[in-house]
C-alpha atoms as a PDB file:
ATOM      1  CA  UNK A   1     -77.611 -54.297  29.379  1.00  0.00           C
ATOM      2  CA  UNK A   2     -76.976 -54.689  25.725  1.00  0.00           C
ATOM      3  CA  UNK A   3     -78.610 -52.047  23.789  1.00  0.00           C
ATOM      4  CA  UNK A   4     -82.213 -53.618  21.956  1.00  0.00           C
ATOM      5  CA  UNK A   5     -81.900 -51.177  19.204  1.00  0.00           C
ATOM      6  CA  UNK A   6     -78.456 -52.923  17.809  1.00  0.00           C
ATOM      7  CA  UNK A   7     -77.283 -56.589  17.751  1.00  0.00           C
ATOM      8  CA  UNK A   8     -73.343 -57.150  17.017  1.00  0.00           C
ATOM      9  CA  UNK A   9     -73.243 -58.143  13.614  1.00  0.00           C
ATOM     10  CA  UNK A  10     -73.688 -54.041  13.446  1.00  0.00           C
ATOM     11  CA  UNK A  11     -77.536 -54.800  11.630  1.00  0.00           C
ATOM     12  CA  UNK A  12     -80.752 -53.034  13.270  1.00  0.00           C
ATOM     13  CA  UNK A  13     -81.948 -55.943  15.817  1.00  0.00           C
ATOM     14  CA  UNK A  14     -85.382 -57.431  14.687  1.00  0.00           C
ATOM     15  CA  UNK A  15     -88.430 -56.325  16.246  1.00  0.00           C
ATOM     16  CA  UNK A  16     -88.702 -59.371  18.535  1.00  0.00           C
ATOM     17  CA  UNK A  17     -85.530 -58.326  20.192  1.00  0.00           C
ATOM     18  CA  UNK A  18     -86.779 -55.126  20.586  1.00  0.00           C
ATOM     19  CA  UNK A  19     -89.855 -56.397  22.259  1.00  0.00           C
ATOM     20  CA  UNK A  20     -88.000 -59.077  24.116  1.00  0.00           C
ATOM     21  CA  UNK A  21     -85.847 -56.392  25.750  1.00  0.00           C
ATOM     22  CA  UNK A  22     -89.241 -54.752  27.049  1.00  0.00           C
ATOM     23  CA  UNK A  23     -90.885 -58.429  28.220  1.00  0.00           C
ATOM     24  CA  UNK A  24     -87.629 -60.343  29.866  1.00  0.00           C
ATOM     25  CA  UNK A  25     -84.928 -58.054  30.193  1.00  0.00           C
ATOM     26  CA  UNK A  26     -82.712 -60.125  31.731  1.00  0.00           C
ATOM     27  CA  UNK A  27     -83.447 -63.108  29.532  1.00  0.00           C
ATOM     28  CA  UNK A  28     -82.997 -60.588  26.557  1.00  0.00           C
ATOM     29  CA  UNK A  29     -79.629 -60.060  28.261  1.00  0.00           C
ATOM     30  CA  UNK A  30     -78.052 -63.203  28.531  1.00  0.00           C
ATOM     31  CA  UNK A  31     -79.786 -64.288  25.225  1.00  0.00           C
ATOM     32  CA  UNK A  32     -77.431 -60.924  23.512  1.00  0.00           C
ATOM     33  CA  UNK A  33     -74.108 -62.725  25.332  1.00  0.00           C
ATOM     34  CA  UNK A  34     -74.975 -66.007  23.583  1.00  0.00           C
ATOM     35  CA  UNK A  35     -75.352 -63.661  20.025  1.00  0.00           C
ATOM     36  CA  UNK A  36     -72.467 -62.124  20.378  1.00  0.00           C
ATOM     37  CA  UNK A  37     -70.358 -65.129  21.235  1.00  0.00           C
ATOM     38  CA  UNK A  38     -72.236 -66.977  18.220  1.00  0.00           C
ATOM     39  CA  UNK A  39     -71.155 -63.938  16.193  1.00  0.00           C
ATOM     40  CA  UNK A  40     -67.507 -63.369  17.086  1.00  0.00           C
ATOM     41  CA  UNK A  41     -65.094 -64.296  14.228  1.00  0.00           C
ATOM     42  CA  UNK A  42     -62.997 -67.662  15.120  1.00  0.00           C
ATOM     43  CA  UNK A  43     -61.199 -69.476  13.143  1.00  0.00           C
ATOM     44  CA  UNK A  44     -64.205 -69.401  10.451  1.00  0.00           C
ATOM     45  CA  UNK A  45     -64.556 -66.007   8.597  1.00  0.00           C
ATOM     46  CA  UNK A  46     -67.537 -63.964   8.980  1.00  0.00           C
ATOM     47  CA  UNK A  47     -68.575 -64.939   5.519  1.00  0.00           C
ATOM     48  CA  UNK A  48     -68.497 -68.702   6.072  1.00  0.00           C
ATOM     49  CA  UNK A  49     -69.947 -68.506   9.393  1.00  0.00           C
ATOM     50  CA  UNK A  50     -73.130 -66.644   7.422  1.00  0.00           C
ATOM     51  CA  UNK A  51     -73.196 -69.121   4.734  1.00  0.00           C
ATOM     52  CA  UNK A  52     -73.918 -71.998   7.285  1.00  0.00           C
ATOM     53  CA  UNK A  53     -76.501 -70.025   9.179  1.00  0.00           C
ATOM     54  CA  UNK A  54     -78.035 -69.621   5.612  1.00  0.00           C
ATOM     55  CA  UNK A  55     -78.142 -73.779   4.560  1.00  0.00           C
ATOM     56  CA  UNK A  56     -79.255 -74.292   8.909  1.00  0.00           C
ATOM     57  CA  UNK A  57     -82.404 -72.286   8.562  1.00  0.00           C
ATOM     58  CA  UNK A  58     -83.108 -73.358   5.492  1.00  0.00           C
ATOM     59  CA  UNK A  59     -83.320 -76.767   6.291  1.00  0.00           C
ATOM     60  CA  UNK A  60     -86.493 -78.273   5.502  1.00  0.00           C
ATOM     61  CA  UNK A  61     -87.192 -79.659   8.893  1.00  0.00           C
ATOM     62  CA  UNK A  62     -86.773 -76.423  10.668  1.00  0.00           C
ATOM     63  CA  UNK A  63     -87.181 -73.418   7.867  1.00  0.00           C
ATOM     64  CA  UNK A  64     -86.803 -70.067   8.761  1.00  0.00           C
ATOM     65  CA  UNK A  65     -87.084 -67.579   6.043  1.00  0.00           C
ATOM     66  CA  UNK A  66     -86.370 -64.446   7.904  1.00  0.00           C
ATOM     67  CA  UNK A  67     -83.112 -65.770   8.953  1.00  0.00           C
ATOM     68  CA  UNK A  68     -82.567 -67.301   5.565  1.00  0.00           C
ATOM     69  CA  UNK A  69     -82.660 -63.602   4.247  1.00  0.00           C
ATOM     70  CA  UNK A  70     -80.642 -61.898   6.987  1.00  0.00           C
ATOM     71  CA  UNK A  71     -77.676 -64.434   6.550  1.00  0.00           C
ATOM     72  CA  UNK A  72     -77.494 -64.337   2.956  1.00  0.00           C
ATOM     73  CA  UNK A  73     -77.689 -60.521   3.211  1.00  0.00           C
ATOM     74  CA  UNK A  74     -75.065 -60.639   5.759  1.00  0.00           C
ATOM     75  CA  UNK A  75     -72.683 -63.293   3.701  1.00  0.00           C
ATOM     76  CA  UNK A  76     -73.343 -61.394   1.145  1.00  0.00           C
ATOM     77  CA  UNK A  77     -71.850 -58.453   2.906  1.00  0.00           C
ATOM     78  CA  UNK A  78     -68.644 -60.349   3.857  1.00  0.00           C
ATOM     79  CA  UNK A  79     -67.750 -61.050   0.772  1.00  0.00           C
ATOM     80  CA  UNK A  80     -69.625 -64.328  -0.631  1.00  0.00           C
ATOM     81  CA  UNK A  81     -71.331 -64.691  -4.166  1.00  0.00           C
ATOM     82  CA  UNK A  82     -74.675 -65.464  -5.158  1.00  0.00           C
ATOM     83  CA  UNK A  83     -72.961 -68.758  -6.110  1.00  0.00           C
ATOM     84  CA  UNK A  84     -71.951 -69.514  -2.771  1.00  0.00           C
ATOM     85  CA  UNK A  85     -75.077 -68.319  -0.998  1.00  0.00           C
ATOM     86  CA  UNK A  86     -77.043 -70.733  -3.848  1.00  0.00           C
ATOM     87  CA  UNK A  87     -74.971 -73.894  -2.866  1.00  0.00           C
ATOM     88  CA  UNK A  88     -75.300 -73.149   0.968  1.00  0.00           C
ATOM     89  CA  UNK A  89     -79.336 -73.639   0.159  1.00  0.00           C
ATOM     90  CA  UNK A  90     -78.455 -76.749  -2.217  1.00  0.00           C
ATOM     91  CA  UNK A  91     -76.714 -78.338   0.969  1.00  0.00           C
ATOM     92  CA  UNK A  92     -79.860 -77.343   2.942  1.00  0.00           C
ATOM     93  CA  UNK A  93     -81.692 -79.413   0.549  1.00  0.00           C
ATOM     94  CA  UNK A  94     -79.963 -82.723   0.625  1.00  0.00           C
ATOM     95  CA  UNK A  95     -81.162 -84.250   3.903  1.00  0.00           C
ATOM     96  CA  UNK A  96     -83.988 -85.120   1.201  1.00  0.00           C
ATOM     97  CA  UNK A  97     -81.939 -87.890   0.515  1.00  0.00           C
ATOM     98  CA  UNK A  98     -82.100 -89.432   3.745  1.00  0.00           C
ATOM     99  CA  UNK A  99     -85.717 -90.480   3.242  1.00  0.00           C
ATOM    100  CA  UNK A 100     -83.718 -93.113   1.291  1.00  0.00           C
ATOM    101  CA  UNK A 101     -80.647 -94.043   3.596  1.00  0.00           C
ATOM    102  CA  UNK A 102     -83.063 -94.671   6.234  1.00  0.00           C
ATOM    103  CA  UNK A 103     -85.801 -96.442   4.587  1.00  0.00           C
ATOM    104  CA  UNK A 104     -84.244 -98.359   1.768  1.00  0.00           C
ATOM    105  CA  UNK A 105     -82.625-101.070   4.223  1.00  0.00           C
ATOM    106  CA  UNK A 106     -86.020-101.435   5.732  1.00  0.00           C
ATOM    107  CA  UNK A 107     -87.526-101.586   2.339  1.00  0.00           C
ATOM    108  CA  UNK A 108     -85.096-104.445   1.268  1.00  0.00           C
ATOM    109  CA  UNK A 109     -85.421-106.665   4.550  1.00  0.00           C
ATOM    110  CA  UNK A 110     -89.221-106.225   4.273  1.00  0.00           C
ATOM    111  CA  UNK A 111     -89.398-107.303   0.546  1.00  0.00           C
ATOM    112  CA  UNK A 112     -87.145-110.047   1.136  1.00  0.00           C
ATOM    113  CA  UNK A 113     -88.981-111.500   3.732  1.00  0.00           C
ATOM    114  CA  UNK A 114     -92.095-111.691   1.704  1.00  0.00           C
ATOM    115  CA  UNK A 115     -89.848-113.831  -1.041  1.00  0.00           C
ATOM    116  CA  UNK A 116     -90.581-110.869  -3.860  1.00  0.00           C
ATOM    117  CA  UNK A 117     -87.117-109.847  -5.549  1.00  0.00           C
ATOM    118  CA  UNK A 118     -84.982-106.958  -4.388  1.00  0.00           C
ATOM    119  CA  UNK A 119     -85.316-103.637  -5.569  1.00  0.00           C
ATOM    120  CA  UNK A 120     -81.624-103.594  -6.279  1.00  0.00           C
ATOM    121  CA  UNK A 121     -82.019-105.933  -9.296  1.00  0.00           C
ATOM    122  CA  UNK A 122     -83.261-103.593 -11.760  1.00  0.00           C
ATOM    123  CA  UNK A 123     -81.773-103.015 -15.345  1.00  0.00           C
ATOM    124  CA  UNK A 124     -78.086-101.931 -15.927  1.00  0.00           C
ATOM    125  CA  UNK A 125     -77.036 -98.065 -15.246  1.00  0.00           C
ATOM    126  CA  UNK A 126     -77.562 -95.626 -17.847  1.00  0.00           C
ATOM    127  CA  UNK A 127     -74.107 -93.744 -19.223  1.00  0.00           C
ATOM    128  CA  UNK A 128     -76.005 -90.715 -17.334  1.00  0.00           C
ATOM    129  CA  UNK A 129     -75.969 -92.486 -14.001  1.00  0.00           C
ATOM    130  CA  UNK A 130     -72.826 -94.483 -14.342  1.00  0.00           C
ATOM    131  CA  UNK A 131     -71.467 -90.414 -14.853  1.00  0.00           C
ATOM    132  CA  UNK A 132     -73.443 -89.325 -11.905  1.00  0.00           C
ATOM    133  CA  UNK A 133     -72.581 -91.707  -9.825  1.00  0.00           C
ATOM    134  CA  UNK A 134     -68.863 -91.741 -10.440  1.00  0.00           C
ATOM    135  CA  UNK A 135     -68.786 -88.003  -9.946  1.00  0.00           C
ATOM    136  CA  UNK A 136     -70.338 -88.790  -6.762  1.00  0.00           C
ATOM    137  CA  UNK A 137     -67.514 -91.376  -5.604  1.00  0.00           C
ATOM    138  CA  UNK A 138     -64.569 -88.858  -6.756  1.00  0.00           C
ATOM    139  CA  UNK A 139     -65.790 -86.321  -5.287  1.00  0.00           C
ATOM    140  CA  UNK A 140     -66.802 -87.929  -1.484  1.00  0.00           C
ATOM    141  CA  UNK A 141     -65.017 -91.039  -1.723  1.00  0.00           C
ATOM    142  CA  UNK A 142     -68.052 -93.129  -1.229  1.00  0.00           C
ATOM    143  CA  UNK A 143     -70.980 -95.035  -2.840  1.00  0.00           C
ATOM    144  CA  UNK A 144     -73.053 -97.221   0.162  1.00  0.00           C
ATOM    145  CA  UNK A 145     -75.436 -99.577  -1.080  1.00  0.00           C
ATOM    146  CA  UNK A 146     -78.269 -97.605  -0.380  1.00  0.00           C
ATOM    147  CA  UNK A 147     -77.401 -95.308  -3.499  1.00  0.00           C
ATOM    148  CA  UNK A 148     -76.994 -97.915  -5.780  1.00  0.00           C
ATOM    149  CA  UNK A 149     -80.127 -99.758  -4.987  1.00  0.00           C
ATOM    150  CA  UNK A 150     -81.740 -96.389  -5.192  1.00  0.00           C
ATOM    151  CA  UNK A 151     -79.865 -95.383  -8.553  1.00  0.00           C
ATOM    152  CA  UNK A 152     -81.239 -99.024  -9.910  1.00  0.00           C
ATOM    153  CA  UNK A 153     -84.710 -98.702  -8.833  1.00  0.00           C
ATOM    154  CA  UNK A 154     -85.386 -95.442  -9.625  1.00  0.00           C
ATOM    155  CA  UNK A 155     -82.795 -94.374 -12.296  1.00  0.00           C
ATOM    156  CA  UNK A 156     -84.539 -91.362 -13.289  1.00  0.00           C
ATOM    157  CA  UNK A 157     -85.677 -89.878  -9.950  1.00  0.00           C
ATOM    158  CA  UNK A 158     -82.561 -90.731  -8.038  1.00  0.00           C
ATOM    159  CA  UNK A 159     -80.115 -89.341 -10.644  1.00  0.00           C
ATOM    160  CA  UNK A 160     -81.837 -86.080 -10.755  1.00  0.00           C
ATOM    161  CA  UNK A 161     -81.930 -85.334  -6.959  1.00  0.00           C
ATOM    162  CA  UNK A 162     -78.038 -86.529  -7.048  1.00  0.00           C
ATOM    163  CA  UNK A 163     -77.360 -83.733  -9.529  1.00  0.00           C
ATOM    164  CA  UNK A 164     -79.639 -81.380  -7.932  1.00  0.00           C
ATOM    165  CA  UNK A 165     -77.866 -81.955  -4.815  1.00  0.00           C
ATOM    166  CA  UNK A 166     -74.242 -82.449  -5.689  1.00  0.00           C
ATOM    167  CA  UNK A 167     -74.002 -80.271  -8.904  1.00  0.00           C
ATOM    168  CA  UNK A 168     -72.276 -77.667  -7.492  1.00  0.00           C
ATOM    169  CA  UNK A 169     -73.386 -74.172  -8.139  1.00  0.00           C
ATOM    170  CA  UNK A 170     -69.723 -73.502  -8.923  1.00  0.00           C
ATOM    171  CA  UNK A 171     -69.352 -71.473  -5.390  1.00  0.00           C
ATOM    172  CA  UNK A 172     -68.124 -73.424  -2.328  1.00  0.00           C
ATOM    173  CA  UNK A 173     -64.857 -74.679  -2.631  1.00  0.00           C
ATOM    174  CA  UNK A 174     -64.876 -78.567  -0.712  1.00  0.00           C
ATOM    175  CA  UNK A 175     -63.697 -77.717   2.526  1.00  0.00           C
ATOM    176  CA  UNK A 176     -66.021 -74.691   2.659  1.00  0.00           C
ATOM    177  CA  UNK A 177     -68.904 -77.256   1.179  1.00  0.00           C
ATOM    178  CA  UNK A 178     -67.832 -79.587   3.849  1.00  0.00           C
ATOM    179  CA  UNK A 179     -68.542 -77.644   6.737  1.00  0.00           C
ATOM    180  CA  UNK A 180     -71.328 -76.691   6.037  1.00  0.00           C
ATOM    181  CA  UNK A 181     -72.622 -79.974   5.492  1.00  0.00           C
ATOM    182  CA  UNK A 182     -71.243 -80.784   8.397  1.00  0.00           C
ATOM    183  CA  UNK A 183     -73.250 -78.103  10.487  1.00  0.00           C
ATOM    184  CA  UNK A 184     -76.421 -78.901   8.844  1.00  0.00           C
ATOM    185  CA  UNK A 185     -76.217 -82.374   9.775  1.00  0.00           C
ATOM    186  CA  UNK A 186     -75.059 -81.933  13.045  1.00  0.00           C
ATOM    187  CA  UNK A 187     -78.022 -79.013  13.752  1.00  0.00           C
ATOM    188  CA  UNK A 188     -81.015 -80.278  16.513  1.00  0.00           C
ATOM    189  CA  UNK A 189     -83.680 -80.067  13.456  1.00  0.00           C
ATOM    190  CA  UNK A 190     -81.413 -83.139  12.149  1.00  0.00           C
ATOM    191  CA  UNK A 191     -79.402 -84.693  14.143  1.00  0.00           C
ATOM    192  CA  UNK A 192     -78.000 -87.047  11.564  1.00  0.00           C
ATOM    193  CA  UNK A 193     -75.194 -89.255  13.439  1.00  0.00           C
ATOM    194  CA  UNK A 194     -73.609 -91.147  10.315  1.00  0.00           C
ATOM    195  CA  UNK A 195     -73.191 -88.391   8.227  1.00  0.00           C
ATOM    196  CA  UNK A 196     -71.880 -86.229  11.586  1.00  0.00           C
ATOM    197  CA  UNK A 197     -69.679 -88.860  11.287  1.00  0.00           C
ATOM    198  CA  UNK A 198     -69.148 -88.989   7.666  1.00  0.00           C
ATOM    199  CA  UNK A 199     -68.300 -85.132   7.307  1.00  0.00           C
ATOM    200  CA  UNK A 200     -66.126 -84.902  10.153  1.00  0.00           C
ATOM    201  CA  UNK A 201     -64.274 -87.716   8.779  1.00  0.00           C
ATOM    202  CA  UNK A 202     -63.942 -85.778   5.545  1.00  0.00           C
ATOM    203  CA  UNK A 203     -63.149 -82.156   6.492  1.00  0.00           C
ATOM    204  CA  UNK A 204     -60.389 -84.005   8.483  1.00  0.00           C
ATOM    205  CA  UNK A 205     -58.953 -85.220   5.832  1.00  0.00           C
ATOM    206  CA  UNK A 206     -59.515 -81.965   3.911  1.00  0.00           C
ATOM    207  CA  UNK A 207     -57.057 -80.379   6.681  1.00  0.00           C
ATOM    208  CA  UNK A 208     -59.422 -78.694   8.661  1.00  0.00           C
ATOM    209  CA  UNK A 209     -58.932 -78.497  12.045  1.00  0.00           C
ATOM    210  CA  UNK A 210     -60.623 -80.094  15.453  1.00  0.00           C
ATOM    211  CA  UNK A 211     -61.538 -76.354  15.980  1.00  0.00           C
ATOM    212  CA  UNK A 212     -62.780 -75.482  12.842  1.00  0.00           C
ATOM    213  CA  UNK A 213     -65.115 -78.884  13.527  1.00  0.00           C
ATOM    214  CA  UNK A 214     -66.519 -77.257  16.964  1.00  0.00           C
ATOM    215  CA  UNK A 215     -66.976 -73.397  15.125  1.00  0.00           C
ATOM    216  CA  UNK A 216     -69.448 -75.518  12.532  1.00  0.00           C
ATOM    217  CA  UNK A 217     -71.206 -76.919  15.116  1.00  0.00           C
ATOM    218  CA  UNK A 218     -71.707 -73.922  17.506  1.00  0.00           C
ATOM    219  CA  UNK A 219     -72.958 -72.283  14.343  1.00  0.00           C
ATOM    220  CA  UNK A 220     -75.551 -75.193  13.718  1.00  0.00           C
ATOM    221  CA  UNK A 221     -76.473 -75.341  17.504  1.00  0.00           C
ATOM    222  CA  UNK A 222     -77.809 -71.570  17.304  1.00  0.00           C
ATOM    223  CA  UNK A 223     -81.170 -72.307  15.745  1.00  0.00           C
ATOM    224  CA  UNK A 224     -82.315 -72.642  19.301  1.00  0.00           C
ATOM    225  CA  UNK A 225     -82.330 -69.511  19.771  1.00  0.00           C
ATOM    226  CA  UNK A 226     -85.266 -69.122  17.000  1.00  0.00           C
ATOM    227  CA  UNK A 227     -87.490 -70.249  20.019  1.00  0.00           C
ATOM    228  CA  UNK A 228     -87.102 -66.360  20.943  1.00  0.00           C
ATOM    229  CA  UNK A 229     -87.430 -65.339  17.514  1.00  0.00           C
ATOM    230  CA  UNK A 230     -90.844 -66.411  16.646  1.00  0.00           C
ATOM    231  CA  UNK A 231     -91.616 -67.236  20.370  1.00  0.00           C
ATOM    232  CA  UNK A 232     -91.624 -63.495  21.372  1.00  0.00           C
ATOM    233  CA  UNK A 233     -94.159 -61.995  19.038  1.00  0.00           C
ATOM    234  CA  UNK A 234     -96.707 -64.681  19.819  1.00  0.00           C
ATOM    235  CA  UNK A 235     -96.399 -64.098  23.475  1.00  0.00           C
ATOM    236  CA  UNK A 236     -96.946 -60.321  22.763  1.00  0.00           C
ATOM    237  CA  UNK A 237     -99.626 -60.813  21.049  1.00  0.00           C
ATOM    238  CA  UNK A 238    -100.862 -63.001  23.701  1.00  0.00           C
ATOM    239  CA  UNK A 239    -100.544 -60.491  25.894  1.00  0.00           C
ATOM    240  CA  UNK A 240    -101.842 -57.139  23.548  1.00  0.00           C
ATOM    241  CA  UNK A 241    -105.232 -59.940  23.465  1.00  0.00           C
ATOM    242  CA  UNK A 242    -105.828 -60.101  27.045  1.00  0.00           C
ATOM    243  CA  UNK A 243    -104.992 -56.657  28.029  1.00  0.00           C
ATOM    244  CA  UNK A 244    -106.766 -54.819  25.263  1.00  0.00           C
ATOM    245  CA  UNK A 245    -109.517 -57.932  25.059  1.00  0.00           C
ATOM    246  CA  UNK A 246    -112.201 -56.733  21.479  1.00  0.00           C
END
């Protein structure tokens, strides 16, 4: 059985593997095979396979700080800079913006069918968005009409969370960027088909290849096992409360 006291990555396991290894042995066992195959170099280095694990559990759905700080440490480790590990957690952060791709188009057939005007018919672009926005286009190759009705009804808002979001933090170069956007969209605390779609599409064209694609999302599909993670030391506890009962 794999040894509790290491994991392969070469880092002191956590103390929930420890005390998984004394609960479910076996389970702790076949949960070690999945680690190490998660943790095996492929065709994505060490250091970008850490930087996605980073912007996946820091996704604001799912949030995992412990693994937030063992993955940067790690990434870190391999080689990354604070720049890179920053813009992993700024690709984390936009699936904010699909609180808009999703409910703008409701928003818009809702309004319209109560005869008010559109919220797309707001006052011309600023120079600031107009900038925003075509740094946006050049750089993904795309501007859907959610974006612009959101840039025109809420200039100020919208333009900040598109630089906040797409600024850059002067560390991932675009096919590394890419990736991981692709992983965190395709991870189970998001799920987001269309932009699955829309990364894939772009790392593609990036030259990336099929299998570089699959490495992102094995990497993204991981977070299940955080159902161990912070599973484990509840059920402990659990069980520390009914055998030594106050």
């Amino acid at each position: 059985m794999s040894d509790p006291s290491q994991n392969t990555a070469g880092v002191l396991a956590r103390p929930w593997q420890t005390t998984m290894a004394r609960l479910a042995p076996e389970t702790f066992a076949r949960m070690m095979k999945f680690y190490e195959a998660s943790t095996t170099e492929g065709r994505l280095s060490l250091k970008l396979r850490h930087l996605i694990w980073v912007a996946v559990d820091a996704v604001p759905t799912h949030f995992y700080p412990s693994g937030i700080e063992l993955h940067a440490r790690l990434a870190l480790q391999h080689g990354a800079s604070v720049a890179e590990v920053m813009e992993a957690l700024e690709v984390a952060g936009t699936v904010g913006e699909s609180s808009f791709r999703v409910a703008l188009p409701i928003l818009m057939e809702e309004i319209a069918a109560a005869g008010l005007p559109g919220v797309d018919h707001g006052p011309a672009l600023s120079a600031k968005a107009v900038r925003i926005k075509e740094n946006y286009v050049e750089r993904y190759g795309h501007w859907p009409r959610w974006m612009e009705c959101a840039l025109r009804a809420l200039p100020e808002f919208f333009t900040a969370m598109l630089a906040l979001n797409h600024g850059g933090s002067g560390g991932l170069d675009d096919k590394s960027r890419e990736i991981v956007l692709l992983a965190v969209s395709s991870c189970p605390a998001i799920l987001d088909v269309e932009a699955i779609r829309r990364h894939t599409r772009r790392c593609l064209a990036l030259g990336l290849a099929a299998e570089d694609l699959l490495e992102a999302v094995q990497c993204a599909s991981g977070i299940g096992i955080h159902a161990y993670s912070i599973g484990v030391p509840e059920v402990d506890a659990a069980l520390r409360a009914i055998r030594e009962p106050r």
